[in-house]
C-alpha atoms as a PDB file:
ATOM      1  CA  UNK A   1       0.000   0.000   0.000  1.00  0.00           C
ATOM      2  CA  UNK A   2       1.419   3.395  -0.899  1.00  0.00           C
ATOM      3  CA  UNK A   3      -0.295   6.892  -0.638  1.00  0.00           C
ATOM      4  CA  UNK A   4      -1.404   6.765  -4.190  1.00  0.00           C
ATOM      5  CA  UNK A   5      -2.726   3.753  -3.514  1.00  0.00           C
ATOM      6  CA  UNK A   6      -4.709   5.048  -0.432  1.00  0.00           C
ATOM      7  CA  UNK A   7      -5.832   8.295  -2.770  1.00  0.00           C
ATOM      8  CA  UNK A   8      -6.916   6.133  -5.698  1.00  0.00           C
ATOM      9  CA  UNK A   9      -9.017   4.160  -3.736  1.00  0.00           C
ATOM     10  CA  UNK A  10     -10.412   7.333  -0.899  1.00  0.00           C
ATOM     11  CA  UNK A  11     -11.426   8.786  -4.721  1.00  0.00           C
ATOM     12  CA  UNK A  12     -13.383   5.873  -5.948  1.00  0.00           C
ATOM     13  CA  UNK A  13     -15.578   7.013  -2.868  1.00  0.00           C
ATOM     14  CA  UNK A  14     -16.364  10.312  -4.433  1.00  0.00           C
ATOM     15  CA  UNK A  15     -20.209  10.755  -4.586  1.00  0.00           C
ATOM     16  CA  UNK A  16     -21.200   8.114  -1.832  1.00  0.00           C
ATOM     17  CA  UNK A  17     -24.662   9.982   0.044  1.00  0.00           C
ATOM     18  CA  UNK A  18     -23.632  10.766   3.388  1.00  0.00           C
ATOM     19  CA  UNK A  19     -25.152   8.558   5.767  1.00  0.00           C
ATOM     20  CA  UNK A  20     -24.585   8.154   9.661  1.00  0.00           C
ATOM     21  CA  UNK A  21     -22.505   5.539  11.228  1.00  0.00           C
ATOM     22  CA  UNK A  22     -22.801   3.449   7.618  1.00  0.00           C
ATOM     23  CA  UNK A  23     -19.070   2.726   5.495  1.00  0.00           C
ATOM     24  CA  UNK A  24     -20.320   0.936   1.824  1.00  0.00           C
ATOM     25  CA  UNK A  25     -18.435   2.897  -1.299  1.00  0.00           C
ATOM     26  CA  UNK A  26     -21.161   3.859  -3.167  1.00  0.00           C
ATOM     27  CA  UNK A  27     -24.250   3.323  -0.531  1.00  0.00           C
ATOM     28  CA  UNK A  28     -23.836   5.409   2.347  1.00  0.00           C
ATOM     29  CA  UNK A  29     -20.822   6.555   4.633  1.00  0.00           C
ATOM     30  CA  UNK A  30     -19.557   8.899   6.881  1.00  0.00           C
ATOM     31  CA  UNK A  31     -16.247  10.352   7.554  1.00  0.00           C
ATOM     32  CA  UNK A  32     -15.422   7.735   9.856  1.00  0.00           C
ATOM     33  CA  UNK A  33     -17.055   4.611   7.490  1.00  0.00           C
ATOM     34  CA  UNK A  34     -14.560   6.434   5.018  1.00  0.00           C
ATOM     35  CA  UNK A  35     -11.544   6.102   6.969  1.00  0.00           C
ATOM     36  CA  UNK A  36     -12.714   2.366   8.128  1.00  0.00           C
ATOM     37  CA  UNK A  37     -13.933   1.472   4.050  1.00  0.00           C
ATOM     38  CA  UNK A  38     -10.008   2.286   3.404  1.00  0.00           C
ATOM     39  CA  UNK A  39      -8.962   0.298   6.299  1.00  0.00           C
ATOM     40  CA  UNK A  40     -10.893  -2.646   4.904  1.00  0.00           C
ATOM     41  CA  UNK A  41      -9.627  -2.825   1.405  1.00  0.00           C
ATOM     42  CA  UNK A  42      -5.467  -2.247   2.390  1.00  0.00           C
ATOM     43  CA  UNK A  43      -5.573  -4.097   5.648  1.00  0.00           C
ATOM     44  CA  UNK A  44      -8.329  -6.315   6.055  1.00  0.00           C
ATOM     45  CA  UNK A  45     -10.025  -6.340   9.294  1.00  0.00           C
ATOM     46  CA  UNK A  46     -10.999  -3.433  11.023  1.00  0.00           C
ATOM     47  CA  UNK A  47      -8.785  -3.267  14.421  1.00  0.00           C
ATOM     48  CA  UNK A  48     -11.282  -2.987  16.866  1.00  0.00           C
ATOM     49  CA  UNK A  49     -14.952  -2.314  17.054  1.00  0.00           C
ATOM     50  CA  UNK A  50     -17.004   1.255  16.516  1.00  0.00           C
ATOM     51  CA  UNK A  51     -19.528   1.961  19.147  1.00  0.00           C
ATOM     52  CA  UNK A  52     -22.340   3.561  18.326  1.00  0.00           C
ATOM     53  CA  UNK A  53     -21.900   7.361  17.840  1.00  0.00           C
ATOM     54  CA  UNK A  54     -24.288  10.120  18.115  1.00  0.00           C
ATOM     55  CA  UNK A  55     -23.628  13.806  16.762  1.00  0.00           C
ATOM     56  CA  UNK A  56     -22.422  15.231  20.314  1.00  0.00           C
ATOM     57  CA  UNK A  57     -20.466  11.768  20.353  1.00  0.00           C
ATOM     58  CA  UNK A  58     -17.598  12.403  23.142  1.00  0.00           C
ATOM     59  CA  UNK A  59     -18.591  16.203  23.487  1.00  0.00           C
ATOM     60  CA  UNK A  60     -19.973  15.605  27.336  1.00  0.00           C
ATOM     61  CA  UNK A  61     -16.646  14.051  28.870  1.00  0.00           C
ATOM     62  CA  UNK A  62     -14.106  16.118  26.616  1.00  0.00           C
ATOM     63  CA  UNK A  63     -12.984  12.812  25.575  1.00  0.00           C
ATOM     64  CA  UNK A  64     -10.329  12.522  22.308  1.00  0.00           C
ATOM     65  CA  UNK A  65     -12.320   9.358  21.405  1.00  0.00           C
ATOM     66  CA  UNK A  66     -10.584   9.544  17.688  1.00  0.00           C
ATOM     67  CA  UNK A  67      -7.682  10.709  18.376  1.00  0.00           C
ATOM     68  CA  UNK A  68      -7.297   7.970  21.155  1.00  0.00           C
ATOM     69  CA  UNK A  69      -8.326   5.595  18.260  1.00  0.00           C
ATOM     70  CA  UNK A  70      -6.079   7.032  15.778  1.00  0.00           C
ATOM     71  CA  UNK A  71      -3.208   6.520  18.073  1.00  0.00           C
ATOM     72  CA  UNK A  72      -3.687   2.660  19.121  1.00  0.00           C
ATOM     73  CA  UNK A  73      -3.539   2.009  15.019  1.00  0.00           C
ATOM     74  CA  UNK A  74      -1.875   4.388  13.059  1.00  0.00           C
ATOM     75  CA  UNK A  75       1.348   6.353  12.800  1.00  0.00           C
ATOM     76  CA  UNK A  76       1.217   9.670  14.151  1.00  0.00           C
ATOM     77  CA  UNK A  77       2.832  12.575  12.089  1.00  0.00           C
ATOM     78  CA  UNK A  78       3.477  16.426  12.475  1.00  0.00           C
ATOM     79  CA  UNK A  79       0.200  17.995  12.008  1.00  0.00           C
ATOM     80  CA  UNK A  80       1.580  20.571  10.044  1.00  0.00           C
ATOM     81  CA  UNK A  81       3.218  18.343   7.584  1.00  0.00           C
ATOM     82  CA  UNK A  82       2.088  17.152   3.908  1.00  0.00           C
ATOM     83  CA  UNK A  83       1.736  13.773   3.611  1.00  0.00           C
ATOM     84  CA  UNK A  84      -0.466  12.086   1.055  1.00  0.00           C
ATOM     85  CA  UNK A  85      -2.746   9.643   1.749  1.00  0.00           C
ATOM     86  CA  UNK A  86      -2.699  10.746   5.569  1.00  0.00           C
ATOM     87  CA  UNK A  87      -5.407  10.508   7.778  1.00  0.00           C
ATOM     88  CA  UNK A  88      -6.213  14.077   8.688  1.00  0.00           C
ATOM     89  CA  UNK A  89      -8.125  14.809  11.993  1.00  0.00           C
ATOM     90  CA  UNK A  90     -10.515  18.314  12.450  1.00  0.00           C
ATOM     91  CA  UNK A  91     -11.832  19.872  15.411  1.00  0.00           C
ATOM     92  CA  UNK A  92     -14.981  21.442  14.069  1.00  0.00           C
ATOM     93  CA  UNK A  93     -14.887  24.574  16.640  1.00  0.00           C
ATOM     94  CA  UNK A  94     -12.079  25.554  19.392  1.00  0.00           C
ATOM     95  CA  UNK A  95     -12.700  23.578  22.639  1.00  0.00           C
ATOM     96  CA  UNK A  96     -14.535  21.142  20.961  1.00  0.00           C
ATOM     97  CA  UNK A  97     -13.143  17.686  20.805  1.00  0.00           C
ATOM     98  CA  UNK A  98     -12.036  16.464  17.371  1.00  0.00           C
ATOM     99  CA  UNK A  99     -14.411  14.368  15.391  1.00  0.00           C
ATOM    100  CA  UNK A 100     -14.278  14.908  11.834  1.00  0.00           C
ATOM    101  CA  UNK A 101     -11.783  12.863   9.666  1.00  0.00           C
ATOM    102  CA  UNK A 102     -10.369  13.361   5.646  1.00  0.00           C
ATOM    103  CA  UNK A 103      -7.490  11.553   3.856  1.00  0.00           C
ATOM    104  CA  UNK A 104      -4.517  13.963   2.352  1.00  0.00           C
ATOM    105  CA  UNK A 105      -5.233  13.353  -1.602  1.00  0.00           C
ATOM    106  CA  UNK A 106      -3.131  16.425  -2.645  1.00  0.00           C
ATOM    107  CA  UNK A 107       0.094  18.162  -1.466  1.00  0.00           C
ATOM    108  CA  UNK A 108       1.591  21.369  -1.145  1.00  0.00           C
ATOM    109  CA  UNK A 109      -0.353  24.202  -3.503  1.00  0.00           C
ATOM    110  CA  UNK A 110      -2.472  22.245  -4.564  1.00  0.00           C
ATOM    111  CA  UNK A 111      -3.172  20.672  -0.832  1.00  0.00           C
ATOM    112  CA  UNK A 112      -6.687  18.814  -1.369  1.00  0.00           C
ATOM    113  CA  UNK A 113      -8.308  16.158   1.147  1.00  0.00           C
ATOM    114  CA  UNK A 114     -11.239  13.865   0.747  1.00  0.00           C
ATOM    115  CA  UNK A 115     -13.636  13.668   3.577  1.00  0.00           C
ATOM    116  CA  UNK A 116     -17.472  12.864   4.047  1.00  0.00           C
ATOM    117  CA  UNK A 117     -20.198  15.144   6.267  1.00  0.00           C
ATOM    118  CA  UNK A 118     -23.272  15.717   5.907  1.00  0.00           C
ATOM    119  CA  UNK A 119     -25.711  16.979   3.289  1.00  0.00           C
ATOM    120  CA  UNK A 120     -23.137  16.757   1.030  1.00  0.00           C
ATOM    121  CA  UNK A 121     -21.488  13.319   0.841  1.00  0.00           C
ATOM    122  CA  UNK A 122     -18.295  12.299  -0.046  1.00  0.00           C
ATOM    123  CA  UNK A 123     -16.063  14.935  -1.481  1.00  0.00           C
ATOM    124  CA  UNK A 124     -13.083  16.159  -2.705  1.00  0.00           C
ATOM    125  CA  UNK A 125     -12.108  19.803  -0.884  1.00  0.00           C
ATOM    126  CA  UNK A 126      -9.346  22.141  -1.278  1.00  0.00           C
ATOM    127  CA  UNK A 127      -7.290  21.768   2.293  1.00  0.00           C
ATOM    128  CA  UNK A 128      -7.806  25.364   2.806  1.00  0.00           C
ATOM    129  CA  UNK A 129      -6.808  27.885   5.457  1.00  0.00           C
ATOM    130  CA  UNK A 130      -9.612  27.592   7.354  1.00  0.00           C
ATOM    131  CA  UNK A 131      -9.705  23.471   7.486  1.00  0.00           C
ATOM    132  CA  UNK A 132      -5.743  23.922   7.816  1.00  0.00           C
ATOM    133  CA  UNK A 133      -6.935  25.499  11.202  1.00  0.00           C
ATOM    134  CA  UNK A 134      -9.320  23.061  12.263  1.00  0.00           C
ATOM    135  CA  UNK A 135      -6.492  19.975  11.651  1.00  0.00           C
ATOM    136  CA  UNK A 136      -5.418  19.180  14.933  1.00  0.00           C
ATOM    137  CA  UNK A 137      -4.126  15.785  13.868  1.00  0.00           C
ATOM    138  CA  UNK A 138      -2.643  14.187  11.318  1.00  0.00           C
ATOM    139  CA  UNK A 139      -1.645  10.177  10.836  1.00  0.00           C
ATOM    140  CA  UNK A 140      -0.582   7.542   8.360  1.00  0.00           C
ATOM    141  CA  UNK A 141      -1.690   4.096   7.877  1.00  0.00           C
ATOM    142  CA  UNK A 142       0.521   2.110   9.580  1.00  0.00           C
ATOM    143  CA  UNK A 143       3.514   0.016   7.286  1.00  0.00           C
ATOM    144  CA  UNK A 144       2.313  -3.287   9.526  1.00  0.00           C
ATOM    145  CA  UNK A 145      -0.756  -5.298   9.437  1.00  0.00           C
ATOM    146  CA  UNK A 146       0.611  -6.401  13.189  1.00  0.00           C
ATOM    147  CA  UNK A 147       0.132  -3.225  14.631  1.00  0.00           C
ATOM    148  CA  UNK A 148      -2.615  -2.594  17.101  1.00  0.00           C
ATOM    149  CA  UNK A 149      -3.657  -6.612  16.920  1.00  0.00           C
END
């Protein structure tokens, strides 16, 4: 698996509805169904199981409950460098905890990232300013299918 691979695949997503807690290409997904859809198809099992969620999901106790995740699996990099194919990690408003995800499908100028919310689906979105300021994480797939088993 390289980061073009992880790109080529997060694009084939590119028009799947937006639909809560759900991760089918094509049928429904959210950011998170995204992230695990990718999972799936380069590493095979998903490493542990998804709880139910709700929109407030972790909001209450302050808890980094993908971040956490993110950690126990993945590679963590510098937030604040490129890296296609990286898993990038938003926190919607300040003092909020994070809980929007995108993957890294473009770099430097031309920074892009492919992420799912709602109402609009999966898309493709310039990694502007103002999501550059919402990234408080950023990770890569890990280079082992042993880590985090």
């Amino acid at each position: 698996m390289t980061p073009t691979d992880i790109v080529t695949e997060a694009r084939l997503w590119i028009g799947t509805p937006y639909m809560h807690q759900a991760s089918a290409c094509g049928l429904g997904t959210d950011c998170l169904g995204l992230l695990r859809g990718l999972w799936r198809v380069f590493l095979n099992r998903e490493p542990e199981l998804v709880p139910s969620y709700s929109e407030d999901w972790a909001e209450p106790q302050g808890k980094e409950v993908l971040i956490e995740a993110c950690q126990r699996h993945m590679d963590r990099r510098p937030v604040y460098e490129d890296g296609l194919g990286d898993v990038l990690v938003f926190r919607m408003r300040q003092g909020s905890v994070a809980k929007h995800l995108g993957i890294q499908s473009g770099e430097g100028t031309g920074a892009r990232f492919i992420h799912a919310y709602s109402r609009h689906g999966v898309v493709e979105t310039s990694f502007s300013a103002p999501w550059q300021r919402r990234c408080v994480a950023r990770f890569a797939f890990p280079t082992s299918q042993t880590r985090g088993a």
